[in-house]
Protein backbone atom coordinates (compact mmCIF):
# COMPACT_ATOMS: atom_id res chain seq x y z
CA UNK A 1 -27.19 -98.15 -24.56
CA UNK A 2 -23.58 -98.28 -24.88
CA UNK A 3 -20.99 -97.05 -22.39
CA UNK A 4 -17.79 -98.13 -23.14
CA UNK A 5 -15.02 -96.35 -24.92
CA UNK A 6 -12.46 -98.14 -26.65
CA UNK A 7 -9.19 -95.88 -27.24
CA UNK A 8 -6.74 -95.51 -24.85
CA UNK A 9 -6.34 -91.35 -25.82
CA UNK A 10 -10.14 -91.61 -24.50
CA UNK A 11 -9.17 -93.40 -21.78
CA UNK A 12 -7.02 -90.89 -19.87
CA UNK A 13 -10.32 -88.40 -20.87
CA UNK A 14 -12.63 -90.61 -19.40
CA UNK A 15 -10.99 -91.09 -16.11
CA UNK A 16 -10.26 -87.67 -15.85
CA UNK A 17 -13.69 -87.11 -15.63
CA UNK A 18 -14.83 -90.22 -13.63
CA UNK A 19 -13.15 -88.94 -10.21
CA UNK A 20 -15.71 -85.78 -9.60
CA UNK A 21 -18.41 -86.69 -7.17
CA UNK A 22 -21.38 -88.05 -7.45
CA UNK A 23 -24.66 -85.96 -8.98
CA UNK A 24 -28.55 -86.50 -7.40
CA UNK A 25 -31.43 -86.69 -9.73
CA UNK A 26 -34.73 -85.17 -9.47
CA UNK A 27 -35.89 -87.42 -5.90
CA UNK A 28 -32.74 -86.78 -4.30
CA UNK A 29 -30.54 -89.85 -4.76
CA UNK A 30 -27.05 -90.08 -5.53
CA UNK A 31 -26.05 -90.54 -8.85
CA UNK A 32 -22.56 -93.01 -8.36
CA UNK A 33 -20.73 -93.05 -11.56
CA UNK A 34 -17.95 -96.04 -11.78
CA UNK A 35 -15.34 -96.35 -14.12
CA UNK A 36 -14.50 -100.20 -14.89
CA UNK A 37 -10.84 -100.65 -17.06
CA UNK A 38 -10.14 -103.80 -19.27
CA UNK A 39 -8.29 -104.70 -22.33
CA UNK A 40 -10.86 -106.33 -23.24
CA UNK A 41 -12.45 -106.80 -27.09
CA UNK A 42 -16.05 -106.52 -27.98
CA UNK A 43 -17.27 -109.94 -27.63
CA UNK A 44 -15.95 -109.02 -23.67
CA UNK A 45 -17.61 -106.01 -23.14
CA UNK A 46 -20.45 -107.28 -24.65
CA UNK A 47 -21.16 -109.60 -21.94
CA UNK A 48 -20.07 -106.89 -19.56
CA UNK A 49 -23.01 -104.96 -20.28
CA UNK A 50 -25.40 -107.59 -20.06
CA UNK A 51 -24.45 -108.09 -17.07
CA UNK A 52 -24.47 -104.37 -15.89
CA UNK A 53 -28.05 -104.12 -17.29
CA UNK A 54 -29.37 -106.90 -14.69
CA UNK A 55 -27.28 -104.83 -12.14
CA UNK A 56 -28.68 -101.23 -12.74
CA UNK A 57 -32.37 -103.18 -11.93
CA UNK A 58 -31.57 -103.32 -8.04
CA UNK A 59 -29.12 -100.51 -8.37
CA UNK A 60 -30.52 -97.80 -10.38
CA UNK A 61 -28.28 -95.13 -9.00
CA UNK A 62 -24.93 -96.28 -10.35
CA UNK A 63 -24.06 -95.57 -13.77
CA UNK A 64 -20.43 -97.67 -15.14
CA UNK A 65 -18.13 -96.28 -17.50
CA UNK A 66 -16.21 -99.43 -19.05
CA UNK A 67 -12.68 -98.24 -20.58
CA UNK A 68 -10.44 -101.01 -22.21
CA UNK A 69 -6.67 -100.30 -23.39
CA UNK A 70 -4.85 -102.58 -25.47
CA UNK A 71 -3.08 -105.34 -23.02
CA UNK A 72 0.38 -104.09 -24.08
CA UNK A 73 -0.11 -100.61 -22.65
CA UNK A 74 -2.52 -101.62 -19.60
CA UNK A 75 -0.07 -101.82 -17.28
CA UNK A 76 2.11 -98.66 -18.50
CA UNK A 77 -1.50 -96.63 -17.92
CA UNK A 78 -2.42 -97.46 -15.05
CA UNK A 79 0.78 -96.39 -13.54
CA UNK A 80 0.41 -93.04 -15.37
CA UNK A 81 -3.41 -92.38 -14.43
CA UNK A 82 -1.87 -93.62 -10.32
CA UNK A 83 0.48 -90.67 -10.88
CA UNK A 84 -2.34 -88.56 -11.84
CA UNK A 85 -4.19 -89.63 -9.12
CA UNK A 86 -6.60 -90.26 -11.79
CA UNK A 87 -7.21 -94.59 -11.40
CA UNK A 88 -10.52 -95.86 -12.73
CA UNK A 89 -12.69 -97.42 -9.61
CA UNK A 90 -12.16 -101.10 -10.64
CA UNK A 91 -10.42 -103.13 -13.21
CA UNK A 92 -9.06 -105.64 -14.72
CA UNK A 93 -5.09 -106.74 -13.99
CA UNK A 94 -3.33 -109.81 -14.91
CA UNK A 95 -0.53 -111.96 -12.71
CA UNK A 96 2.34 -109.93 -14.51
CA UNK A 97 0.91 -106.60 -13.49
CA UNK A 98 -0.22 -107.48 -9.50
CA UNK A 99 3.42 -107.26 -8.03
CA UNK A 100 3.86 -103.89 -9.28
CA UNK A 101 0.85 -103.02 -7.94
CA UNK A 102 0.74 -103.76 -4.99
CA UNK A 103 4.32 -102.64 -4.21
CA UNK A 104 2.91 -99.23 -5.64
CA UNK A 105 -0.14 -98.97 -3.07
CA UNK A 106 -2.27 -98.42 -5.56
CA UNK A 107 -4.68 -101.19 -4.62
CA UNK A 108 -7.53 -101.53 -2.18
CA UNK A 109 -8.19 -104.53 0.51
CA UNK A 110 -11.05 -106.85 -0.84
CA UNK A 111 -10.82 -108.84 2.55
CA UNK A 112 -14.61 -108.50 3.02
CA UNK A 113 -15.46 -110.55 0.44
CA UNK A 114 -14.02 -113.01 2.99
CA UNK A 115 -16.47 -113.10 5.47
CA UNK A 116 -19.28 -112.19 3.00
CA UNK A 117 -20.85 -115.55 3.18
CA UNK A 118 -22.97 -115.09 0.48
CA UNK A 119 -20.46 -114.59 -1.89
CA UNK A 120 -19.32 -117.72 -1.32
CA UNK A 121 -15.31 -117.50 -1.24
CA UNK A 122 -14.58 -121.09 -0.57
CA UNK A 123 -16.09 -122.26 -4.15
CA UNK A 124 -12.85 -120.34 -5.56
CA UNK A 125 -9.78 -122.77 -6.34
CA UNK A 126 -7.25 -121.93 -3.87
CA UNK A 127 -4.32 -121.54 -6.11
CA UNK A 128 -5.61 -118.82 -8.34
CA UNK A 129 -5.88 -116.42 -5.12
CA UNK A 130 -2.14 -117.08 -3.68
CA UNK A 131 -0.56 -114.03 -5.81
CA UNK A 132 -3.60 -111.44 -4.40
CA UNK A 133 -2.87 -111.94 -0.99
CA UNK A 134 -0.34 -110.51 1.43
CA UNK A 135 -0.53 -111.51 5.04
CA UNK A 136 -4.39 -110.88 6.03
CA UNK A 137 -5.03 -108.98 2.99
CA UNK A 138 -6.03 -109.33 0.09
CA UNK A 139 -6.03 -107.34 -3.35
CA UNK A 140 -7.61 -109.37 -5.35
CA UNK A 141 -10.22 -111.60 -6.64
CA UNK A 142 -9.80 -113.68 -9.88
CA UNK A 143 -12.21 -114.28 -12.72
CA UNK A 144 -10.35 -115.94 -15.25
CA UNK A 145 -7.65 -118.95 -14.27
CA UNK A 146 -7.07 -120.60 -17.54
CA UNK A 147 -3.99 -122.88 -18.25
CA UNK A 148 -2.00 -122.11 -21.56
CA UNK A 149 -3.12 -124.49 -24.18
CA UNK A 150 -2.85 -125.31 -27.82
CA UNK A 151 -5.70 -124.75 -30.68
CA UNK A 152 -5.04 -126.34 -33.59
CA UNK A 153 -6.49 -126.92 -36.96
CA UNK A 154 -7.58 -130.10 -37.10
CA UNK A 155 -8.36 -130.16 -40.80
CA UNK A 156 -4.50 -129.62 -41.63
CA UNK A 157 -3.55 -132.79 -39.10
CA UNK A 158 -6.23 -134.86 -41.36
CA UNK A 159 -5.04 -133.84 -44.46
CA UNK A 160 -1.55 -134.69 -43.76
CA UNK A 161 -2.86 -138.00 -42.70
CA UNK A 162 -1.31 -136.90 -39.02
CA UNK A 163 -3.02 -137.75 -35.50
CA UNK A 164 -4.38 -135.28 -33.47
CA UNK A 165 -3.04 -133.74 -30.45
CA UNK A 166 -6.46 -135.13 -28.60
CA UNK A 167 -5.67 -138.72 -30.30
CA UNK A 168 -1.94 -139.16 -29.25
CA UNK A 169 -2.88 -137.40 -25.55
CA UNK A 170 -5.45 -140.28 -24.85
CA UNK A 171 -2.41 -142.80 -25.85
CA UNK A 172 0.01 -140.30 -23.19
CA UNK A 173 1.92 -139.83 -26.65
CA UNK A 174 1.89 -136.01 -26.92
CA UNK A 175 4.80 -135.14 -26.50
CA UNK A 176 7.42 -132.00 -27.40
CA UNK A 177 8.70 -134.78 -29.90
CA UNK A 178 5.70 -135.53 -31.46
CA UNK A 179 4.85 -131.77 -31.49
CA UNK A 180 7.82 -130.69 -33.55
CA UNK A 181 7.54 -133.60 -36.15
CA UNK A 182 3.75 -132.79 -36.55
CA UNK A 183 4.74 -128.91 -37.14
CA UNK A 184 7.62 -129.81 -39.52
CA UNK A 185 5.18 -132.45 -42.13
CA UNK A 186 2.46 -129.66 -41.90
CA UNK A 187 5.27 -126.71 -42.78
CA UNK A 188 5.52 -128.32 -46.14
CA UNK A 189 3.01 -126.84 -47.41
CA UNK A 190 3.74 -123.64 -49.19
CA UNK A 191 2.28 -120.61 -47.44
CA UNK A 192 1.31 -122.71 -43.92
CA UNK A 193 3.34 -122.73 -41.14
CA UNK A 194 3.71 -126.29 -38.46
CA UNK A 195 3.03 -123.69 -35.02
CA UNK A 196 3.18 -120.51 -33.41
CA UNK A 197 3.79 -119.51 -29.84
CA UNK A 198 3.26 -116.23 -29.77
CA UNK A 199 -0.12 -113.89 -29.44
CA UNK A 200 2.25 -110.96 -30.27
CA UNK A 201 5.99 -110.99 -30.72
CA UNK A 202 6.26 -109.81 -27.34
CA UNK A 203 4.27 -112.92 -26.08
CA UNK A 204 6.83 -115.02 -25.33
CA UNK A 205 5.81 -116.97 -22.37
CA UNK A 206 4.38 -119.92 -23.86
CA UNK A 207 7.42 -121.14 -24.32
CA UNK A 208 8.17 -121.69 -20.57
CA UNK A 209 5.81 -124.52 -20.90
CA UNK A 210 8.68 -126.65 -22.54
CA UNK A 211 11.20 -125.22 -20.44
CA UNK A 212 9.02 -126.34 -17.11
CA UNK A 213 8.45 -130.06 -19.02
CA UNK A 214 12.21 -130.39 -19.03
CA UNK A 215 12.89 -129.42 -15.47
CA UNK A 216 13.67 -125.66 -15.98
CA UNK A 217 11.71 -122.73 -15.29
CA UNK A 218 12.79 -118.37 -15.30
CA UNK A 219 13.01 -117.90 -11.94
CA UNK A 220 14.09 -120.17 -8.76
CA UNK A 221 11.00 -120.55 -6.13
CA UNK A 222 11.30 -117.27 -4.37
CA UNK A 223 11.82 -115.52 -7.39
CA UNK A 224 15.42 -114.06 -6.46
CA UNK A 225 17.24 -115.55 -9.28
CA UNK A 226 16.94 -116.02 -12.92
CA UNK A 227 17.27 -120.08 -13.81
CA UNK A 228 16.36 -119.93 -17.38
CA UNK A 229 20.03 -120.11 -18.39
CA UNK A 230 19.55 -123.72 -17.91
CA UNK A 231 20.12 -127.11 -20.37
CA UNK A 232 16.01 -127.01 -20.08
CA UNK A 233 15.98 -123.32 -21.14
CA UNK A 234 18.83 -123.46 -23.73
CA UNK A 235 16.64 -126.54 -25.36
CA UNK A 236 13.79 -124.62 -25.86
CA UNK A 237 15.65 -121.69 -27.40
CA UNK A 238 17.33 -124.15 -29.35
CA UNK A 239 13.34 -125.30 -30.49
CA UNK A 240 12.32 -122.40 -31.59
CA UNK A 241 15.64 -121.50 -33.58
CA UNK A 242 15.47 -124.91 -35.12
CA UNK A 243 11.37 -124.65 -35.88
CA UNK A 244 12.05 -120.89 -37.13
CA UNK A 245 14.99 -121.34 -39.39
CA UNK A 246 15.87 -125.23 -39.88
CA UNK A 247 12.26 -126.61 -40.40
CA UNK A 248 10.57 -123.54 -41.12
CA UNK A 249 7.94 -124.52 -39.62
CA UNK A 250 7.37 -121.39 -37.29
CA UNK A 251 6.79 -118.16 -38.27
CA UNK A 252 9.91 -116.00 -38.56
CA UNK A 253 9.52 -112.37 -36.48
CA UNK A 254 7.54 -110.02 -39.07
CA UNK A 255 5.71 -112.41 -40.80
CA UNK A 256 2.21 -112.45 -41.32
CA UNK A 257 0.16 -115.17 -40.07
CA UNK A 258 -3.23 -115.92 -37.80
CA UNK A 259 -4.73 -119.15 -36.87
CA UNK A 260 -8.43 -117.89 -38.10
CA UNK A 261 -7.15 -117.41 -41.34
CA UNK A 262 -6.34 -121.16 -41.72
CA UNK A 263 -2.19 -120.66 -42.55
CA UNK A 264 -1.03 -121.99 -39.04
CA UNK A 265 -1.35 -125.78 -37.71
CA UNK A 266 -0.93 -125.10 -33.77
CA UNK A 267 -1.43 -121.80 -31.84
CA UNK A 268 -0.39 -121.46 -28.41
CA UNK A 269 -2.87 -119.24 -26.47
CA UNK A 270 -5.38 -119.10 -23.28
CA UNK A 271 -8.98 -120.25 -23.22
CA UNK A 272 -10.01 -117.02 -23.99
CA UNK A 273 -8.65 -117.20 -27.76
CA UNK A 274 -12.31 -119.28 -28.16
CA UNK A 275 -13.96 -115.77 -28.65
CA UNK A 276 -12.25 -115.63 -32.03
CA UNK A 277 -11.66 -119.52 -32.61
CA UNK A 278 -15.79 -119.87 -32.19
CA UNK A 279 -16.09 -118.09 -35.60
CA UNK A 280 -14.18 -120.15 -37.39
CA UNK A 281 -16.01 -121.41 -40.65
CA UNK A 282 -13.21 -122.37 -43.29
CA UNK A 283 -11.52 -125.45 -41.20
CA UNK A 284 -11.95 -127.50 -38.19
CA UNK A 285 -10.38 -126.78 -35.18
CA UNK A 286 -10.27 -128.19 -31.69
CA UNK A 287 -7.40 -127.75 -28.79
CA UNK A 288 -5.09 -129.85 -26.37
CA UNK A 289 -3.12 -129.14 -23.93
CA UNK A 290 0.41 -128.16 -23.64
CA UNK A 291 3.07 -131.33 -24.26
CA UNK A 292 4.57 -133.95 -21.84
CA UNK A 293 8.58 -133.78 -21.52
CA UNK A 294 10.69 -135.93 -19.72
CA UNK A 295 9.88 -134.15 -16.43
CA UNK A 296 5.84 -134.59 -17.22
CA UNK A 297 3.34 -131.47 -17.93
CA UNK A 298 3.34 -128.25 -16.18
CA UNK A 299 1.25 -125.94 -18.19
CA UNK A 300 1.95 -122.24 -17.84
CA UNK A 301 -1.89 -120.92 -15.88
CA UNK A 302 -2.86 -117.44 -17.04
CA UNK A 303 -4.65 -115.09 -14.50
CA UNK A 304 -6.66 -112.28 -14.93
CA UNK A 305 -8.52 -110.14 -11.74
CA UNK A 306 -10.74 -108.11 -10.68
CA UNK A 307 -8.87 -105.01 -8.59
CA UNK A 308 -10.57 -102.11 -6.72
CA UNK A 309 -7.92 -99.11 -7.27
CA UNK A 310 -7.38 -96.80 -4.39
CA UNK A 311 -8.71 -93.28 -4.15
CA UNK A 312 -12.00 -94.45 -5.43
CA UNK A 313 -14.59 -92.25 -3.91
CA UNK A 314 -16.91 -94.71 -3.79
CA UNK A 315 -15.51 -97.80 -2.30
CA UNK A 316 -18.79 -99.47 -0.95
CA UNK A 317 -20.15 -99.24 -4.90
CA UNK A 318 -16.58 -100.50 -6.22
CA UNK A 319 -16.54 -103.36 -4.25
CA UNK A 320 -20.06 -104.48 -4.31
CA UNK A 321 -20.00 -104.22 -8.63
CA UNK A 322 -16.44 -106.63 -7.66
CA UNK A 323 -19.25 -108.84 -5.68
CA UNK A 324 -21.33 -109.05 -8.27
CA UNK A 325 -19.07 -109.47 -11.30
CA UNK A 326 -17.16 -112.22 -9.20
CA UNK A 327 -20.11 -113.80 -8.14
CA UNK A 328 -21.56 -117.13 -9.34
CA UNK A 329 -23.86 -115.82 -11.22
CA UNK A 330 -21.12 -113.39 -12.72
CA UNK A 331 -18.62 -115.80 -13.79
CA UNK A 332 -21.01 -117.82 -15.13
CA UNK A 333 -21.63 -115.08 -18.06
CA UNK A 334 -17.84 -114.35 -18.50
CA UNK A 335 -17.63 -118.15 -18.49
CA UNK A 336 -18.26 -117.64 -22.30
CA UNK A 337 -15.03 -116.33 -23.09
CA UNK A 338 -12.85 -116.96 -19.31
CA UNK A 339 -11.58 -120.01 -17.66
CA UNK A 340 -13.71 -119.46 -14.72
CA UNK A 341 -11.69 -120.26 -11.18
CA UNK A 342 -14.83 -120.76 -9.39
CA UNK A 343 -15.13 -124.75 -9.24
CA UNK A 344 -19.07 -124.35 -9.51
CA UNK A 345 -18.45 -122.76 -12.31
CA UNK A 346 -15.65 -124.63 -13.71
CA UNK A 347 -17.15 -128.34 -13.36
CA UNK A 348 -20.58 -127.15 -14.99
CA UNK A 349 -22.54 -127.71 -18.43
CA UNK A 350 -23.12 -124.17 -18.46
CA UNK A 351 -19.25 -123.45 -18.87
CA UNK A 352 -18.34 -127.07 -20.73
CA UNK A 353 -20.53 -126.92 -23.17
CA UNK A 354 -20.85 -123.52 -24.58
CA UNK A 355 -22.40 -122.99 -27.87
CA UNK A 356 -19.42 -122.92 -30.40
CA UNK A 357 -17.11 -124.98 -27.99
CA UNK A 358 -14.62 -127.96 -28.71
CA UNK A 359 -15.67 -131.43 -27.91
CA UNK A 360 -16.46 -132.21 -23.73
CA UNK A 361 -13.49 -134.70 -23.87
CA UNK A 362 -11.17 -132.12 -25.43
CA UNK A 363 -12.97 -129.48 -22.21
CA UNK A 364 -12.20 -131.77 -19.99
CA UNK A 365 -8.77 -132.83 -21.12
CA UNK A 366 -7.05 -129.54 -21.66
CA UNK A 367 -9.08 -127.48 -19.02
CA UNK A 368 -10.82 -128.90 -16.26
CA UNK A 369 -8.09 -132.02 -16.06
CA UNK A 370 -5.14 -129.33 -15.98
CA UNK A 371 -6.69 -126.69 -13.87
CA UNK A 372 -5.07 -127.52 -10.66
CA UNK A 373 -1.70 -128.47 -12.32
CA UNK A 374 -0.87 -125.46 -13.94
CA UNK A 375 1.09 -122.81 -11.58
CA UNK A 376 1.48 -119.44 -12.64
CA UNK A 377 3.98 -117.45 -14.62
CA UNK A 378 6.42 -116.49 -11.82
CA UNK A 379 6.10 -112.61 -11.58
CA UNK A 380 8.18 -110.18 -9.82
CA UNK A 381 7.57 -105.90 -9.03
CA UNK A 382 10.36 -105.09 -11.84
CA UNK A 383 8.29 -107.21 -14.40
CA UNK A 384 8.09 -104.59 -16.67
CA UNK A 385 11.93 -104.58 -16.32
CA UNK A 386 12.49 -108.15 -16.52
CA UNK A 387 10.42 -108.57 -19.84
CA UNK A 388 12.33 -105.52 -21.76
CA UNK A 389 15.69 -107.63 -21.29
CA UNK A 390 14.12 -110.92 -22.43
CA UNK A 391 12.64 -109.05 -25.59
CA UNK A 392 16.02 -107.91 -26.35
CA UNK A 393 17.29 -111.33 -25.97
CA UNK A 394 14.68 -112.49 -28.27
CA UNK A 395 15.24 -110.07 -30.77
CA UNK A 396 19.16 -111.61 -30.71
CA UNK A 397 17.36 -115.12 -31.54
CA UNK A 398 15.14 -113.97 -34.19
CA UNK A 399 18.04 -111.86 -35.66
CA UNK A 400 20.49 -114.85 -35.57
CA UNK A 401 22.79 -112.49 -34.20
CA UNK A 402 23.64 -114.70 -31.05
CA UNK A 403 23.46 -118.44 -29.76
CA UNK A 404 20.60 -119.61 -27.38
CA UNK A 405 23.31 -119.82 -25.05
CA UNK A 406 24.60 -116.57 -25.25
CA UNK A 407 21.58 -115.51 -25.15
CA UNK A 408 20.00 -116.52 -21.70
CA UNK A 409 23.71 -115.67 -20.18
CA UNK A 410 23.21 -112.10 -21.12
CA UNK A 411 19.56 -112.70 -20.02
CA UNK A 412 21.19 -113.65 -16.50
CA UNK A 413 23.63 -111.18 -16.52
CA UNK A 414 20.80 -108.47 -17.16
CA UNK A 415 17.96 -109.95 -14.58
CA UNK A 416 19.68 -111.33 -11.98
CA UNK A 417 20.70 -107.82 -10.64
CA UNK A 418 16.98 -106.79 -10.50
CA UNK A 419 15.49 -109.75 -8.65
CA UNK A 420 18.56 -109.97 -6.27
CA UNK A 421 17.74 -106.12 -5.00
């Protein structure tokens, strides 16, 4: 049976309802009723309640209500339901979201999962836990740490007579260079564009990828300054001008295009794109990983965790389903769709060599290899902020209304006074 509703009008129903107390049934027992909130699609939930059906075996008292929003408006939700004092029990929140948070107090201390030797916290990769933790606590526990990374269609490379991305990376020649002259010869073709960075037009952080290759990055190390007005960040503003509106060989803002439907040579997206990518039919695809630039690789990693909210009213349940879906046993099942950040996990057939996957060398290559070399997208508490005067900066780019230049000095001008509070 299904128990998961999928609009986010329903959602702010849903939780309404999930903060009354627990019922008893007809011996007594508690009835616990969770509410568990992703953006998540179908394929997602789908393993989800697989998973919850093995749980409700040794826990037939708790009944979990999964609610998914679309990722644009997660964040914005959440902070409306906290105002309601209406928060789900658990969820999902990614690295952009954790900051604001936690600044909020709107998220409970996981610490137990510490000394819960069973769960086994060692076996998680110590850099995907850094941004959950503050001082001796922590708010946190991630289940998907995948680095940024490029599908393409690897039936448009052979028909241009191109190499791959996985052909030039074993020669060390894949390269931002090599990138752009790939996109431009497969742009040719009427209708098909070379690449595309972004998920959404609001999506814009795959570009920092090229910006980190050259030296650059957003933010300086302590995140109290914005650095992207750089030569590194003017170049790749200059990229993407030159791809949208010299080569034509990126999508301009407004067009129409998806990498399942066979029109686009490179997309630029996390692991979890596979979901989609898997039932592919018409071409063949594979990925790689991000470019080398003249200062190396440094792939952008994406993060996504499991939260317990505060106010639950039942905390021991919350944090035990957190136990479970973080568990081995747990990532292992999301492992079909999510990077998992358990190294167990990670480093096992189970994970590498999932029906429907790319090849173990291009696994190993773009994931596992990378895994401890991306860092994550530097985040801040005015995120939400921060991303609305970048989006306006972009829309200056994709309007050809200002210079790349211009455009991350107004950037700075904009930012700088939020981060430097």
């Amino acid at each position: 049976m299904k128990r998961w509703s999928i609009s986010a009008g329903l959602l702010l129903v849903v939780a309404g309802c999930s903060s009354s107390g627990g019922s008893t049934d007809a011996n007594g027992d508690e009835q616990i009723e969770l509410t568990f909130s992703t953006w998540g699609n179908e394929n997602h939930i789908a393993v989800y309640e697989e998973l919850l059906e093995a749980y409700y075996v040794d826990h037939p008292n708790v009944h979990v209500t999964i609610q998914t929003t679309p990722f644009p408006d997660y964040q914005q939700n959440m902070t409306v339901l906290a105002a309601g004092q209406e928060l789900p029990d658990i969820g999902w929140a990614a690295e952009r979201m954790v900051p604001q948070f936690i600044e909020n107090n709107i998220l409970a201390d996981l610490s137990a999962l510490r000394e819960d030797e069973s769960f086994h916290f060692e076996d998680i990769l110590p850099g995907t836990i850094t941004q959950y933790e503050v001082g001796d606590a922590l708010y946190g526990v991630p289940f998907s740490s995948p680095p940024h990374i490029i599908f393409y269609n690897k039936t448009l490379f052979e028909k241009n007579g191109l190499e791959t991305p996985q052909e030039l990376e074993s020669r060390g020649e894949w390269t931002w260079e090599a990138f752009e002259e790939a996109a431009a010869v497969i742009a040719e073709e009427e209708g098909v564009y070379g690449a595309n960075f972004f998920r959404a037009w609001e999506t814009w952080e795959n570009l920092l990828a090229h910006t980190r290759a050259e030296g650059g990055d957003l933010f300086n190390e302590d995140t109290t300054e914005f650095t992207w007005n750089s030569d590194a960040g003017i170049s790749t503003l200059e990229m993407l001008e030159r791809m949208m509106f010299e080569d034509r060989s990126h999508p301009r803002a407004g067009d129409q295009v998806a990498f399942e439907a066979g029109n686009v040579g490179m997309f630029f997206d996390v692991y979890s794109y596979v979901s989609t990518a898997r039932g592919i039919e018409d071409f063949k695809w594979d990925i790689a990983p991000v470019p080398l630039g003249s200062q190396g690789r440094s792939p952008i990693l994406g993060q996504a965790g499991y939260v317990m909210f505060e106010g639950t009213e039942h905390p021991e349940e919350a944090l035990d389903l957190i136990r479970y879906f973080a568990s081995e046993t747990g990532m292992e099942a999301t492992s079909t769709y999510f990077a998992p950040p358990r190294a167990s996990v990670l480093e096992s057939d189970a994970f590498i060599e999932q029906p429907g996957n790319p090849p173990r060398a291009s696994m190993e290559s773009t994931i596992l290899n990378l895994s401890e070399e991306s860092r994550v997208l530097p985040i801040h508490p005015e995120w939400q902020n921060i991303d609305n005067h970048i989006l306006q900066g972009f829309d200056h780019l994709f309007g050809q209304t200002a210079e790349p230049a211009d455009i991350l000095e107004q950037m700075e001008a904009s930012i700088n006074p939020l981060v430097q509070e």
